[in-house]
Protein backbone atom coordinates (compact mmCIF):
# COMPACT_ATOMS: atom_id res chain seq x y z
CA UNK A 1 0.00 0.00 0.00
CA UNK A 2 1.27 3.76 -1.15
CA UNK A 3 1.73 6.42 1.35
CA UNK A 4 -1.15 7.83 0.06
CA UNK A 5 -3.31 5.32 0.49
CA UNK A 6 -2.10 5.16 4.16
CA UNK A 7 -3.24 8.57 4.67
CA UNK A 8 -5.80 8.62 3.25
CA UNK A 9 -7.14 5.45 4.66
CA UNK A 10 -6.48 6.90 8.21
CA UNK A 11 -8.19 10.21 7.21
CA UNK A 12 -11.24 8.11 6.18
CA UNK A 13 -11.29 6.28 9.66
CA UNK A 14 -11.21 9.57 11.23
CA UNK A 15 -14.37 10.97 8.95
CA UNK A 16 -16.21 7.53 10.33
CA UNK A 17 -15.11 8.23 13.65
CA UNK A 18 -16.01 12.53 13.44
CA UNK A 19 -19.68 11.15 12.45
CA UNK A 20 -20.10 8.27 14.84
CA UNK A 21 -19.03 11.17 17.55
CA UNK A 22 -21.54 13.82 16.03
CA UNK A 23 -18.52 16.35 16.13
CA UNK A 24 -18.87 19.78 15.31
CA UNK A 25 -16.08 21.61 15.30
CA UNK A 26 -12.33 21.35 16.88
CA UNK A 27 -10.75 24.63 17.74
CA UNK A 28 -7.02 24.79 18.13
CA UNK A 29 -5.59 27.43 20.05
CA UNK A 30 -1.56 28.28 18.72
CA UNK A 31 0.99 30.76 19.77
CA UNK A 32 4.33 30.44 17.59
CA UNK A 33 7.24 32.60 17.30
CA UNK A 34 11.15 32.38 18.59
CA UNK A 35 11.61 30.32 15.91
CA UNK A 36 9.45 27.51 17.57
CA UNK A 37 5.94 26.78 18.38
CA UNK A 38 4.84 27.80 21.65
CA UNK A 39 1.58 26.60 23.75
CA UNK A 40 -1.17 24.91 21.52
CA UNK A 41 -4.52 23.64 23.09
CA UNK A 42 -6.93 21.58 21.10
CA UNK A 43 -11.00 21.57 21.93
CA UNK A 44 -13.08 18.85 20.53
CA UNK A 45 -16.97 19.72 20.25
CA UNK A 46 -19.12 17.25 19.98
CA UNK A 47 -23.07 18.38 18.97
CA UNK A 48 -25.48 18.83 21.51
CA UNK A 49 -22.52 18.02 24.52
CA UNK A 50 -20.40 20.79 24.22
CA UNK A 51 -16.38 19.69 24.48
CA UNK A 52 -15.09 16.41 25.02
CA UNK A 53 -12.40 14.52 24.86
CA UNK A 54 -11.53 11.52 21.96
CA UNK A 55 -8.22 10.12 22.50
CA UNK A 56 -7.98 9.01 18.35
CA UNK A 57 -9.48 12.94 17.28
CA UNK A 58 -6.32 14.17 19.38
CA UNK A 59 -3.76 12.06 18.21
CA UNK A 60 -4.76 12.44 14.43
CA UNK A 61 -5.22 15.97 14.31
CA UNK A 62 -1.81 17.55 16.54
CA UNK A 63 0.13 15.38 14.00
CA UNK A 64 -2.46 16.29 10.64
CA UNK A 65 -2.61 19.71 11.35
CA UNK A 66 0.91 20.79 10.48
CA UNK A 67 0.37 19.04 6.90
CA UNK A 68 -2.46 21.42 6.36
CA UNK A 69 -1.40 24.70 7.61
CA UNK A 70 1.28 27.34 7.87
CA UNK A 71 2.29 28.30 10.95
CA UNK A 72 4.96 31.09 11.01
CA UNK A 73 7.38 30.47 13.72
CA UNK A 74 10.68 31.97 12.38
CA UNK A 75 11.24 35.44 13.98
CA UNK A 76 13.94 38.57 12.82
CA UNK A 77 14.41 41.74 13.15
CA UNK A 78 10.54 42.74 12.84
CA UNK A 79 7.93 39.81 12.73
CA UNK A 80 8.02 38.31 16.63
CA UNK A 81 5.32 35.51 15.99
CA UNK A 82 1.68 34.75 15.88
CA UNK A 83 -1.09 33.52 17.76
CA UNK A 84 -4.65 32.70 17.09
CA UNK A 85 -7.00 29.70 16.35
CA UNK A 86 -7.62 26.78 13.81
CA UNK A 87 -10.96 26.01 13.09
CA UNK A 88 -11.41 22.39 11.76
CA UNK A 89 -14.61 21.51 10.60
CA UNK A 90 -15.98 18.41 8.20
CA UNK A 91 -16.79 19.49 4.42
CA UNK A 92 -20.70 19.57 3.59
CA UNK A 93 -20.21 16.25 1.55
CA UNK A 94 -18.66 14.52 4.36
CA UNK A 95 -15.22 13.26 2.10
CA UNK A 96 -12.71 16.40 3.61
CA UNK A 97 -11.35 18.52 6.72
CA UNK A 98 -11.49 22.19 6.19
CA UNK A 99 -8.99 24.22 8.03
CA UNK A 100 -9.85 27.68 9.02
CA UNK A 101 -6.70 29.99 10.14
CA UNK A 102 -7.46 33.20 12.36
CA UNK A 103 -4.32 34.50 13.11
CA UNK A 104 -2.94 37.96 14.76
CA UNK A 105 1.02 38.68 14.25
CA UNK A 106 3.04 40.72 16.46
CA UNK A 107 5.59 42.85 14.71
CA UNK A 108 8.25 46.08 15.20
CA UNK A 109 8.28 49.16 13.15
CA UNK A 110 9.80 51.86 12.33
CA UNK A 111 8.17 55.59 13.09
CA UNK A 112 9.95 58.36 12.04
CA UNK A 113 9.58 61.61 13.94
CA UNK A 114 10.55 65.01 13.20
CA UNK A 115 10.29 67.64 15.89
CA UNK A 116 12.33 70.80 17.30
CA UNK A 117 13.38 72.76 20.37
CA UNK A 118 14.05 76.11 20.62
CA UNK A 119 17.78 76.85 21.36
CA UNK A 120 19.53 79.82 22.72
CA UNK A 121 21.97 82.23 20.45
CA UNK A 122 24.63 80.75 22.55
CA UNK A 123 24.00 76.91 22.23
CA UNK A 124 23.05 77.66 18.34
CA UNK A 125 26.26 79.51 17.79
CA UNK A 126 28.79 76.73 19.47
CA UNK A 127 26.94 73.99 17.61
CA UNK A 128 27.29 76.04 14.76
CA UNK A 129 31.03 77.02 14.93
CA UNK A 130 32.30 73.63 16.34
CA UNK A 131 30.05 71.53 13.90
CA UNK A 132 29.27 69.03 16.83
CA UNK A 133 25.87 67.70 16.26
CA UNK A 134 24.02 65.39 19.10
CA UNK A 135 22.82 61.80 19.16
CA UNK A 136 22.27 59.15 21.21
CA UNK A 137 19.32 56.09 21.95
CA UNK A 138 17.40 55.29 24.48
CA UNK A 139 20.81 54.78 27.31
CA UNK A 140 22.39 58.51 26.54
CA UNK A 141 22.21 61.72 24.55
CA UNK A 142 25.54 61.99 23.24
CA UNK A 143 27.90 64.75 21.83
CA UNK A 144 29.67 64.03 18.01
CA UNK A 145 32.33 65.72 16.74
CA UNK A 146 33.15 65.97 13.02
CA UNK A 147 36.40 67.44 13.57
CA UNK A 148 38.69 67.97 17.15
CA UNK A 149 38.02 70.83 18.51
CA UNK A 150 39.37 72.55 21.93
CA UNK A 151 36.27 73.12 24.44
CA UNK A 152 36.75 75.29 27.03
CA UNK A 153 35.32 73.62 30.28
CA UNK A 154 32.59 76.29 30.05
CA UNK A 155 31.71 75.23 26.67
CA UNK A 156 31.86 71.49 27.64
CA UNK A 157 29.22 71.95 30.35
CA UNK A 158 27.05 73.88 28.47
CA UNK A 159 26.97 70.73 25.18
CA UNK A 160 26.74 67.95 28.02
CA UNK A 161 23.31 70.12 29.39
CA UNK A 162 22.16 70.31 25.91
CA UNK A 163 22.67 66.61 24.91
CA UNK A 164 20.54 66.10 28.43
CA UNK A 165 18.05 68.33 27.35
CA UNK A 166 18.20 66.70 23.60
CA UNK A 167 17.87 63.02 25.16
CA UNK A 168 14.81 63.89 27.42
CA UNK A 169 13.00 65.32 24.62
CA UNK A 170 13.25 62.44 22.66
CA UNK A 171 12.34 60.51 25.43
CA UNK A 172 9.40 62.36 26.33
CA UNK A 173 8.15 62.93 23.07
CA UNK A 174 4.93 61.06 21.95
CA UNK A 175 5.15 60.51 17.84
CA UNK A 176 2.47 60.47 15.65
CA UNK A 177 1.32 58.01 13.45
CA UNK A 178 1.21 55.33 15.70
CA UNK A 179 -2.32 52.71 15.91
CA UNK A 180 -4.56 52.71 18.21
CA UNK A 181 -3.11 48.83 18.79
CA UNK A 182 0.61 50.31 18.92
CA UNK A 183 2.94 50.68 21.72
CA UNK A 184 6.43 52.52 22.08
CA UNK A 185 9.04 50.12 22.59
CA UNK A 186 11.95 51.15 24.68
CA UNK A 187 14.49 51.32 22.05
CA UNK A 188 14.70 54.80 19.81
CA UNK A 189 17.44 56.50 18.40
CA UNK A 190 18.12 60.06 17.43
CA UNK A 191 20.34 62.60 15.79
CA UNK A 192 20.36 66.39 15.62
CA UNK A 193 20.80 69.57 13.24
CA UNK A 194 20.00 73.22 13.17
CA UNK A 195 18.33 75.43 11.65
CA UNK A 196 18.08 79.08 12.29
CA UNK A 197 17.33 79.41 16.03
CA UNK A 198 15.97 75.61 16.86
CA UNK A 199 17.48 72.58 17.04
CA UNK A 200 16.02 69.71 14.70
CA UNK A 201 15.70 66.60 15.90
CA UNK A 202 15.43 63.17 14.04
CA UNK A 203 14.02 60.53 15.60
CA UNK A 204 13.70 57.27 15.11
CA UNK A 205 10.83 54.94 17.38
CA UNK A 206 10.52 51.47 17.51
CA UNK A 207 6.85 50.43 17.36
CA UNK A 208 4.90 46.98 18.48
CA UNK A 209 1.99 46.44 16.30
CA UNK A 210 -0.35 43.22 15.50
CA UNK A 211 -1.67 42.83 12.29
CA UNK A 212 -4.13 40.18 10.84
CA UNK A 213 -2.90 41.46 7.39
CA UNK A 214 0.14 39.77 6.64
């Protein structure tokens, strides 16, 4: 006997077996991601009982299931996983399984954000004349130099306020364009320059969104 005929000979014992228990529906609950599946729970519903348990259902489906549908467990940089439900249910004419995905995936994106502070004639003009720009992420606000120059310890204080300043307005700053769903990871990054008598900053947020759309 082929391999087919194997399977499908054990998918036709299970039909027999789906009628003979008056099953309606299984649901199987997933969550996947980390490059491995996670938790799954499987609910076998049998008409006019509500859930039971079949020992032969179980066994057929955990294995049957991952011949029938994708589940995306390999994370990177953006997609984290997914979670949701299977909905297995017997075809009108009795002969197949249909397989009903509902899925939500978790991802990371990238917001952009814009945004400037006022500056004195002082902190403009140094920035200006020493061509120092600030930067930093979500640890520090740091000072970068294009070219040495010689800071007097006046002038040092002054850039090490103003990369404070810089960092807790990035930090503090609530972007737009973010869902309803969305929430501000921890991690951002920023860099400054000028123009006239504000100080531009360019921010970059990391986001944490779940789509059903991918």
């Amino acid at each position: 006997m082929s391999t087919e005929e194997v399977i499908e000979t054990g998918i036709d014992k299970v039909i027999k077996l789906w009628r003979e228990l008056n099953l309606t529906r299984i649901v199987y609950n997933f969550d996947c991601g980390g490059d491995s599946m996670g938790e799954t729970e499987m609910h076998i519903f049998q008409e006019g009982v509500g859930e039971i348990e079949n020992k032969d259902i179980r066994e057929f489906f955990e294995e049957e299931i991952y011949n029938r549908v994708d589940f995306y467990v390999n994370s990177d940089g953006e997609y984290h996983g997914e979670s949701g439900t299977v909905t297995i249910t017997l075809d009108k004419d009795d002969s197949t399984f249909n397989y009903e995905k509902n899925a939500t995936g978790e991802f990371t994106e990238h917001l952009a954000s814009n945004f400037s502070i006022k500056a004195s004639k002082k902190e403009i003009r140094l920035l200006i004349n020493t061509e120092i720009t600030i930067e930093g992420d979500e640890s520090e606000g740091r000072i970068s130099y294009e070219k040495d120059v010689a800071l007097s310890a006046q002038e040092d204080k002054l850039l090490q306020k103003l990369a404070e300043r810089v960092y807790e307005e990035v930090s503090e700053h609530d972007p737009d364009g973010i869902d309803k769903e969305g929430t501000l990871e921890d991690y951002f990054s920023f860099a400054t320059d000028l123009e006239d008598d504000k100080i531009n900053i360019n921010a970059d947020y990391n986001v944490r969104v779940y789509r059903t759309d991918y």
